[in-house]
N, C-alpha and C. Protein backbone atom coordinates (compact mmCIF):
# COMPACT_ATOMS: atom_id res chain seq x y z
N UNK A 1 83.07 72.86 84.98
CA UNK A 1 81.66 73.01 85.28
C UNK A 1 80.90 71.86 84.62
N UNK A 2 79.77 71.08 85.39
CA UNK A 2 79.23 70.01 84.90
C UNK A 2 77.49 70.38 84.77
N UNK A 3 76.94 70.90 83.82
CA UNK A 3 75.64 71.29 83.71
C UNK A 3 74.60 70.15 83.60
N UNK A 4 75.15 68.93 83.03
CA UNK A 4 74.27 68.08 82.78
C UNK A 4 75.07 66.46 82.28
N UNK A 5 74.65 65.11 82.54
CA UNK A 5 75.26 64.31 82.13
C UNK A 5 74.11 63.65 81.32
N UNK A 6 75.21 62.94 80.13
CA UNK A 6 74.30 62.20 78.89
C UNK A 6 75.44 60.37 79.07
N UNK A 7 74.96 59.80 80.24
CA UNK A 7 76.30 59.08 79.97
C UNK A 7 75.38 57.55 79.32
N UNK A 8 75.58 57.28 78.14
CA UNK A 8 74.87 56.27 77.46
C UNK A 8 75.25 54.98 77.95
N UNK A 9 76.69 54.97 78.47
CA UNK A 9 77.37 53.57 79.32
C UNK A 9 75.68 52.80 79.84
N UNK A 10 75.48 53.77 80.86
CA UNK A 10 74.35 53.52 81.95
C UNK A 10 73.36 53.51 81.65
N UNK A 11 72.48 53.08 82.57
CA UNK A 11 70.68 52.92 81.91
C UNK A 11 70.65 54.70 83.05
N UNK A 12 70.09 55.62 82.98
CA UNK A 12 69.23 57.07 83.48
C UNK A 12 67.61 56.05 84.22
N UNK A 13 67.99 56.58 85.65
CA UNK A 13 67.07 55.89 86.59
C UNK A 13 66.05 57.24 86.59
N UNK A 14 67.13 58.43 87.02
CA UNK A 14 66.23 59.84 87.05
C UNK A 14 67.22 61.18 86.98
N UNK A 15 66.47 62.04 86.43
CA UNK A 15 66.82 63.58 86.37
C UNK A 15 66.31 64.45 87.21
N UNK A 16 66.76 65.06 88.18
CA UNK A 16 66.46 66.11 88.63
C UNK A 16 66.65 67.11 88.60
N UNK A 17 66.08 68.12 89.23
CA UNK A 17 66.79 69.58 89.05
C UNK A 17 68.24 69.76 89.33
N UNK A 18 69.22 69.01 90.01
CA UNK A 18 70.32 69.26 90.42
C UNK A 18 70.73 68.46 90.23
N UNK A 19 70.75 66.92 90.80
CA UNK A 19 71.25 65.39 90.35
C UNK A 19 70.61 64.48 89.38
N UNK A 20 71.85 64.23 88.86
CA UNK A 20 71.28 62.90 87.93
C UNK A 20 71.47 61.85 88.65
N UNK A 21 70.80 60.89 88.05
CA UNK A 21 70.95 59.86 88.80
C UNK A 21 70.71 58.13 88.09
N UNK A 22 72.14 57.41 87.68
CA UNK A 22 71.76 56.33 87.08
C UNK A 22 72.26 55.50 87.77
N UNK A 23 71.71 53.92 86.73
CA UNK A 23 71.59 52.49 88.08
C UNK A 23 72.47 51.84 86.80
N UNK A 24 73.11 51.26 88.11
CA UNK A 24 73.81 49.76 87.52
C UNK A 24 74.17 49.13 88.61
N UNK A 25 74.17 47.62 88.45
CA UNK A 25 74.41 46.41 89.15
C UNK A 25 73.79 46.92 90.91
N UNK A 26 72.32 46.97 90.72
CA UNK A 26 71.60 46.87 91.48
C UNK A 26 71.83 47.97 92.33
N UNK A 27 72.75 48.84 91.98
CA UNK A 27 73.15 50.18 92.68
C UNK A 27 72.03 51.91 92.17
N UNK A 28 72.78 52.16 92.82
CA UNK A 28 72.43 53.88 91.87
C UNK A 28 74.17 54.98 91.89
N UNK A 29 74.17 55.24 91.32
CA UNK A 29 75.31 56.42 90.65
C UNK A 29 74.45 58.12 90.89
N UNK A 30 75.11 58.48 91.87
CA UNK A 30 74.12 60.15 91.85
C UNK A 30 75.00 60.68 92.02
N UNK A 31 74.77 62.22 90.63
CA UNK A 31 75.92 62.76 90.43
C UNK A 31 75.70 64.03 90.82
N UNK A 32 75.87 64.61 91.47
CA UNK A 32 75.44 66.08 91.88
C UNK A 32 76.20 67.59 90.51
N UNK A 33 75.60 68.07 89.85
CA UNK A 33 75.65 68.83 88.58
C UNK A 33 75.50 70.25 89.32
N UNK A 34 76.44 71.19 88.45
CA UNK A 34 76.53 72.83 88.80
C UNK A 34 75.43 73.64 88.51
N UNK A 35 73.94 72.57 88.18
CA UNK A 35 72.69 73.41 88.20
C UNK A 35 71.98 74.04 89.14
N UNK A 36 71.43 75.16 89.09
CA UNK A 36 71.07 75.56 90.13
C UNK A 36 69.27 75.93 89.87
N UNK A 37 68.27 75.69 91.04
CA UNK A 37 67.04 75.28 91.02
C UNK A 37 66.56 76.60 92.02
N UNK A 38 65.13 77.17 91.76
CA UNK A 38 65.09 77.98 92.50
C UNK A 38 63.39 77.94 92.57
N UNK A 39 62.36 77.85 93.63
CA UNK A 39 61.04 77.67 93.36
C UNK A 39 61.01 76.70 92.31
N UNK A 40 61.43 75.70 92.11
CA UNK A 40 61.03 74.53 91.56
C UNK A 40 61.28 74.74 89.73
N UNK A 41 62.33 76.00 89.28
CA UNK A 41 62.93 76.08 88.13
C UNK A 41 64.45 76.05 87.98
N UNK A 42 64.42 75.40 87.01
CA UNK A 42 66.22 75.05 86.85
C UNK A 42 66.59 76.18 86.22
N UNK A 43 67.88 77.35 86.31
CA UNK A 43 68.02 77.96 85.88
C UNK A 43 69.00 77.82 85.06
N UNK A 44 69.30 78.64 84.13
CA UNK A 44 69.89 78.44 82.77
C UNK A 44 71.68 78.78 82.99
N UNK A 45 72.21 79.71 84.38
CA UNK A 45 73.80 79.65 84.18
C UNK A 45 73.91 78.87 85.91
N UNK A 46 74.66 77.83 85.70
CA UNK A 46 75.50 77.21 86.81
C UNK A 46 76.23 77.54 87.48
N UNK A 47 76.43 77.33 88.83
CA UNK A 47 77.62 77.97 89.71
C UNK A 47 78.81 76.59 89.69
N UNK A 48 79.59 77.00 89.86
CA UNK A 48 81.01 76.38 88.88
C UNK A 48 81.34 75.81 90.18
N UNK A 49 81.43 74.13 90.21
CA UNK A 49 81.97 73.58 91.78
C UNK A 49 80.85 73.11 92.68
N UNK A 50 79.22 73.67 92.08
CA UNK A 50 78.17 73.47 93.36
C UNK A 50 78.37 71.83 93.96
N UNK A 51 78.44 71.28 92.31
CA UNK A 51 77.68 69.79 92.89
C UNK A 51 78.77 68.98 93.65
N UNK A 52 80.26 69.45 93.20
CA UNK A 52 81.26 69.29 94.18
C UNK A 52 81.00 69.77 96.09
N UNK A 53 80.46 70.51 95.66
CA UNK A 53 80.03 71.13 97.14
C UNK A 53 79.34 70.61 97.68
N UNK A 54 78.02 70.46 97.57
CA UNK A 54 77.18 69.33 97.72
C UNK A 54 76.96 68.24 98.19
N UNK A 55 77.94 67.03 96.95
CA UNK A 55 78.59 66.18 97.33
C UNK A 55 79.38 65.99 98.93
N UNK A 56 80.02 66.90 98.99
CA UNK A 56 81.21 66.75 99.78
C UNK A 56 80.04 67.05 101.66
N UNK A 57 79.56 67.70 101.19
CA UNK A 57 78.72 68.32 102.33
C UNK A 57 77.87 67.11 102.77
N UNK A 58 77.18 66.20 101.68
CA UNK A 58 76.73 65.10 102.19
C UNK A 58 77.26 64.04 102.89
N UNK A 59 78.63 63.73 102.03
CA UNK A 59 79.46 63.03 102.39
C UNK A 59 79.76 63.29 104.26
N UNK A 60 79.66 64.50 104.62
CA UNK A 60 80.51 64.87 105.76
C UNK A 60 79.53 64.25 106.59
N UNK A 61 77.96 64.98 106.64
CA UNK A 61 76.94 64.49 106.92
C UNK A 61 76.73 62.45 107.11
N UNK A 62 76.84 62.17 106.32
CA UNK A 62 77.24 60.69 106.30
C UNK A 62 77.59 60.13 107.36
N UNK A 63 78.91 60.58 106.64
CA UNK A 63 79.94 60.33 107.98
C UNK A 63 79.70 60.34 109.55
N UNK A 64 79.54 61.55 110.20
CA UNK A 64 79.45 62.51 111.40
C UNK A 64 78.40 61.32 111.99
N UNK A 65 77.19 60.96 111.06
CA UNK A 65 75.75 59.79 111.47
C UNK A 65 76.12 58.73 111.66
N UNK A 66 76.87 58.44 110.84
CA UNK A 66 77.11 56.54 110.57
C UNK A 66 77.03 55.65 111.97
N UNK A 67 77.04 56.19 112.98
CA UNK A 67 76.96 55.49 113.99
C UNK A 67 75.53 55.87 114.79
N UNK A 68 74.92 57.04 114.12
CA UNK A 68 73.49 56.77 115.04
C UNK A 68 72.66 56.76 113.79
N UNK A 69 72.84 56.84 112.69
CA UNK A 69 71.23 55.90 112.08
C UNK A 69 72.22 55.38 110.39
N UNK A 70 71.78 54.20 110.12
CA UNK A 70 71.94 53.69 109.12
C UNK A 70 71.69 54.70 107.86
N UNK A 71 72.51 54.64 106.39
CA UNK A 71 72.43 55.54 105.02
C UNK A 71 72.40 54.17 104.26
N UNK A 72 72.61 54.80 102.94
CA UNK A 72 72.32 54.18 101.54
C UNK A 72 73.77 54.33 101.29
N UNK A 73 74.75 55.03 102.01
CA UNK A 73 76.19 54.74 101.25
C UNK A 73 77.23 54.06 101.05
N UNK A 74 77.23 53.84 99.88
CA UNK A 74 78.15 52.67 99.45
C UNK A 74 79.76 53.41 99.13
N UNK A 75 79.67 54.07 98.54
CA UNK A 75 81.45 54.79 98.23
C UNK A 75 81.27 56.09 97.51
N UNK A 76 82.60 56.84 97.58
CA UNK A 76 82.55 58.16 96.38
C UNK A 76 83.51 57.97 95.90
N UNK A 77 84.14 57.07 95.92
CA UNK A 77 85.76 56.96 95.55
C UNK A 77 86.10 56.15 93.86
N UNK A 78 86.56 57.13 93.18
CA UNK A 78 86.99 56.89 91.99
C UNK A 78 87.16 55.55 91.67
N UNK A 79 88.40 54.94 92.33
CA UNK A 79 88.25 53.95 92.01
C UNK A 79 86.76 52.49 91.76
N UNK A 80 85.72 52.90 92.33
CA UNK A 80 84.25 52.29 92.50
C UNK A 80 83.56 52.39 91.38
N UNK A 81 84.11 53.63 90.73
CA UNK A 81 83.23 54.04 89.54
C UNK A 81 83.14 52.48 88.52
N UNK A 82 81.99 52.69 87.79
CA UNK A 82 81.71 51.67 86.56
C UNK A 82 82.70 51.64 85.64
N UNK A 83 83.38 50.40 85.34
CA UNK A 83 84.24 50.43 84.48
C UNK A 83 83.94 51.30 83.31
N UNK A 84 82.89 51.54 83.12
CA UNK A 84 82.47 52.44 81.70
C UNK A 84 82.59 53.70 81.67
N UNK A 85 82.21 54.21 82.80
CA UNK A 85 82.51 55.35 83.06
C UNK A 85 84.24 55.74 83.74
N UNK A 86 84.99 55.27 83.52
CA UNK A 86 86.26 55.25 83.92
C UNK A 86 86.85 57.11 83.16
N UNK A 87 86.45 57.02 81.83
CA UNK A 87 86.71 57.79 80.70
C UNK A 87 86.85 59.26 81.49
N UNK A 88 85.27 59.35 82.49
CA UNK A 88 84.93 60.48 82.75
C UNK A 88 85.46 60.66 84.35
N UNK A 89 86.56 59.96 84.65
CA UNK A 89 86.95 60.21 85.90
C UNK A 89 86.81 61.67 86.55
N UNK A 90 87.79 62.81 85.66
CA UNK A 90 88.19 63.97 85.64
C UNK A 90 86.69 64.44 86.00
N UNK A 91 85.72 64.74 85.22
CA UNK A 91 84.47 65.25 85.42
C UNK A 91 83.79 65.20 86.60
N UNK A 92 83.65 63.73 87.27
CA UNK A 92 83.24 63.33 88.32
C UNK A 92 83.64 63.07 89.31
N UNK A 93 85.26 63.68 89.53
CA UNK A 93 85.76 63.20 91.13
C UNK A 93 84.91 64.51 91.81
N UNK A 94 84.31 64.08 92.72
CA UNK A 94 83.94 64.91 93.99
C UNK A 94 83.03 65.21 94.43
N UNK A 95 81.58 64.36 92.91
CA UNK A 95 80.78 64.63 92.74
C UNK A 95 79.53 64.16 92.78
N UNK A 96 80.11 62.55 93.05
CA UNK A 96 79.26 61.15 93.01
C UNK A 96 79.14 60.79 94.01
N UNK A 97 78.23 59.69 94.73
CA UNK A 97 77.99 58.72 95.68
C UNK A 97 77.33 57.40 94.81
N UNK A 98 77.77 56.61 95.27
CA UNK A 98 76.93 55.17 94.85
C UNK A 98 76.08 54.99 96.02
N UNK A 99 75.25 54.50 95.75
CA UNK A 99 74.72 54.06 97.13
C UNK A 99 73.70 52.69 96.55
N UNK A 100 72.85 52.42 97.65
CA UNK A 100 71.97 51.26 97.68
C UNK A 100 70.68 51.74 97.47
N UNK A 101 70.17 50.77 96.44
CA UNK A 101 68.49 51.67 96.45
C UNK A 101 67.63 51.07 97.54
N UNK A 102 67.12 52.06 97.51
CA UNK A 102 66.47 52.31 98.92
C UNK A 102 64.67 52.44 98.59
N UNK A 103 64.11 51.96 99.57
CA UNK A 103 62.82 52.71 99.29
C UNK A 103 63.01 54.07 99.93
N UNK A 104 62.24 55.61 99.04
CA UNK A 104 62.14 56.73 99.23
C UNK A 104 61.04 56.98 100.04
N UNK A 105 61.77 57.83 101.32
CA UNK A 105 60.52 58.91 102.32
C UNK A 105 60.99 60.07 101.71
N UNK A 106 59.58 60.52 100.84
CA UNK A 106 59.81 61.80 100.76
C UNK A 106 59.32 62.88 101.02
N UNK A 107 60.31 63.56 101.54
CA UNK A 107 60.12 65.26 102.59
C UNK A 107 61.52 65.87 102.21
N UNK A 108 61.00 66.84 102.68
CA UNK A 108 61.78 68.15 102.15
C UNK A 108 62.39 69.07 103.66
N UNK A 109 63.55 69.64 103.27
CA UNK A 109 64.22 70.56 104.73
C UNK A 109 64.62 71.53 103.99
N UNK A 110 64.09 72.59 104.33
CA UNK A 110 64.84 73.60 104.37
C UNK A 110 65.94 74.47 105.37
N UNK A 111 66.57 74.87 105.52
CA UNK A 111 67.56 75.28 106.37
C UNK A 111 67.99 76.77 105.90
N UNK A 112 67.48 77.43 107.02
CA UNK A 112 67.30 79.38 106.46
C UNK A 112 68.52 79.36 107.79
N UNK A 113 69.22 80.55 107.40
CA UNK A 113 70.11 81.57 108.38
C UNK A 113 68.78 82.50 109.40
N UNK A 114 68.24 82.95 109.18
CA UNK A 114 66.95 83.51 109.76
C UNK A 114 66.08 83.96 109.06
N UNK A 115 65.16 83.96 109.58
CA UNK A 115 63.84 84.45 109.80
C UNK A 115 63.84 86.53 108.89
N UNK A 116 62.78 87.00 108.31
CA UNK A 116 62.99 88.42 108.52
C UNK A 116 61.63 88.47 107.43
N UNK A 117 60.75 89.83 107.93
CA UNK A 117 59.85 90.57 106.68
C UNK A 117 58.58 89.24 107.11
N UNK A 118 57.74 89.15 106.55
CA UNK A 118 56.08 88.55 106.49
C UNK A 118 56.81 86.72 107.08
N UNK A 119 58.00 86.03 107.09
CA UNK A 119 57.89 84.31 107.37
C UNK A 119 58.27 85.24 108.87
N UNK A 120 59.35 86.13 109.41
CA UNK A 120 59.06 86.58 111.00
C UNK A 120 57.98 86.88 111.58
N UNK A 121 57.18 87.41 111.11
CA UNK A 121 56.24 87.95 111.53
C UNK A 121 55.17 87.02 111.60
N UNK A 122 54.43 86.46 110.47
CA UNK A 122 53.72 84.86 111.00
C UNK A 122 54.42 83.90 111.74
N UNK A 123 55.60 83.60 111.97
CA UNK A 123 56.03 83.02 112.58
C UNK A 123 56.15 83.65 114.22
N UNK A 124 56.59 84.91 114.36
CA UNK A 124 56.32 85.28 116.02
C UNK A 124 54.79 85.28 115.96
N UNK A 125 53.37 85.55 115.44
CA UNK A 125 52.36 85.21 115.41
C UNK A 125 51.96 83.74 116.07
N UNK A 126 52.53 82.82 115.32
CA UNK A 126 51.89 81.75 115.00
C UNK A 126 52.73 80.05 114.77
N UNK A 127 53.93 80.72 115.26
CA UNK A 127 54.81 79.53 115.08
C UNK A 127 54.42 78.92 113.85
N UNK A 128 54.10 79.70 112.87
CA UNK A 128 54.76 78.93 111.55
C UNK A 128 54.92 79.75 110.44
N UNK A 129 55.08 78.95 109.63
CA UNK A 129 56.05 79.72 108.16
C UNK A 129 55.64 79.52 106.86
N UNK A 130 54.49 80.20 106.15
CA UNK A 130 53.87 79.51 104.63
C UNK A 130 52.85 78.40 105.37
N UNK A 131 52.34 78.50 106.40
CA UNK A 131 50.82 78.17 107.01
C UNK A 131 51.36 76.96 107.87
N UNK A 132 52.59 76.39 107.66
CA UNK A 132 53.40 74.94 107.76
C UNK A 132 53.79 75.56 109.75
N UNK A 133 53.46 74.52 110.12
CA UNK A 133 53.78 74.66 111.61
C UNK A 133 55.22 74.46 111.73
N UNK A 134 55.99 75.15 112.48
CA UNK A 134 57.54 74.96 112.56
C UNK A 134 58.09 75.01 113.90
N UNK A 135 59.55 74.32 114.05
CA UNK A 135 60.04 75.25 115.36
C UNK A 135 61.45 75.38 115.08
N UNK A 136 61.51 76.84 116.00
CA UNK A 136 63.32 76.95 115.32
C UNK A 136 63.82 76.81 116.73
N UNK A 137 65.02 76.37 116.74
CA UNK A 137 66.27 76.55 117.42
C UNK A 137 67.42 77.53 117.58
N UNK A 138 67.22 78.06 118.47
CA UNK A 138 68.30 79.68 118.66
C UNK A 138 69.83 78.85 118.71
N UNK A 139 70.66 79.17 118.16
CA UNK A 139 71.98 79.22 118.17
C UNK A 139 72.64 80.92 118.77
N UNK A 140 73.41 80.89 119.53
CA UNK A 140 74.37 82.00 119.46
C UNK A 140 75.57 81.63 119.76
């Protein structure tokens, strides 16, 4: 389980609720951590594997795109890591992306299983959800 990294090797670009995130050689290092965030609080016990999960889920995501819109990814692969951080291989396989810094658009997605209780109900109202105009897509 990885709750938090202190890795002094690196200069700390940023902390977030879930990823850390440090720079070297014009890169960024983002490490996805077993913290878990809920309404905008970090909570105090971790789920064991998240940021592995995470990781890997982006990664797939990546991938699946790479041919209809350009990313920031550079590698996840151990061997890429900073010579400094070599130490902490074990900790961090599964968990990292390097990528390219990028200028940030920032927005937010959420992704619900459904709808149910007062966001259904303004939403069959009013097509939206917390006042925010939305549209969903039926899957069956």
């Amino acid at each position: 389980m990885l709750y938090e990294t202190d890795y002094k090797e690196l200069k700390l670009f940023k902390k977030g609720k879930v990823r850390d995130v440090y720079e070297f050689d014009q890169k960024l290092l983002i490490i996805a951590t077993d913290r878990i965030s809920c309404f905008d609080v970090v909570l105090p016990t971790p789920i064991p594997d998240k940021g592995k999960m995470l990781t890997q889920l982006s990664l797939f995501w990546f991938s699946f795109l790479k041919d209809t819109i350009d990313n920031h990814l550079i590698s996840s692969k151990l061997s890429d890591l900073p010579q400094s951080l070599k130490a902490h291989q074990d900790e961090l396989d599964k968990r990292f992306v390097i990528v390219k810094k990028c200028k940030v658009i920032p927005f937010e997605c959420v992704v619900r299983g459904y709808l149910s209780g007062s966001g259904w109900k303004e939403y069959s109202e009013n097509k939206s959800v917390c006042g925010k105009r939305c549209y969903l897509r039926w899957r069956r």
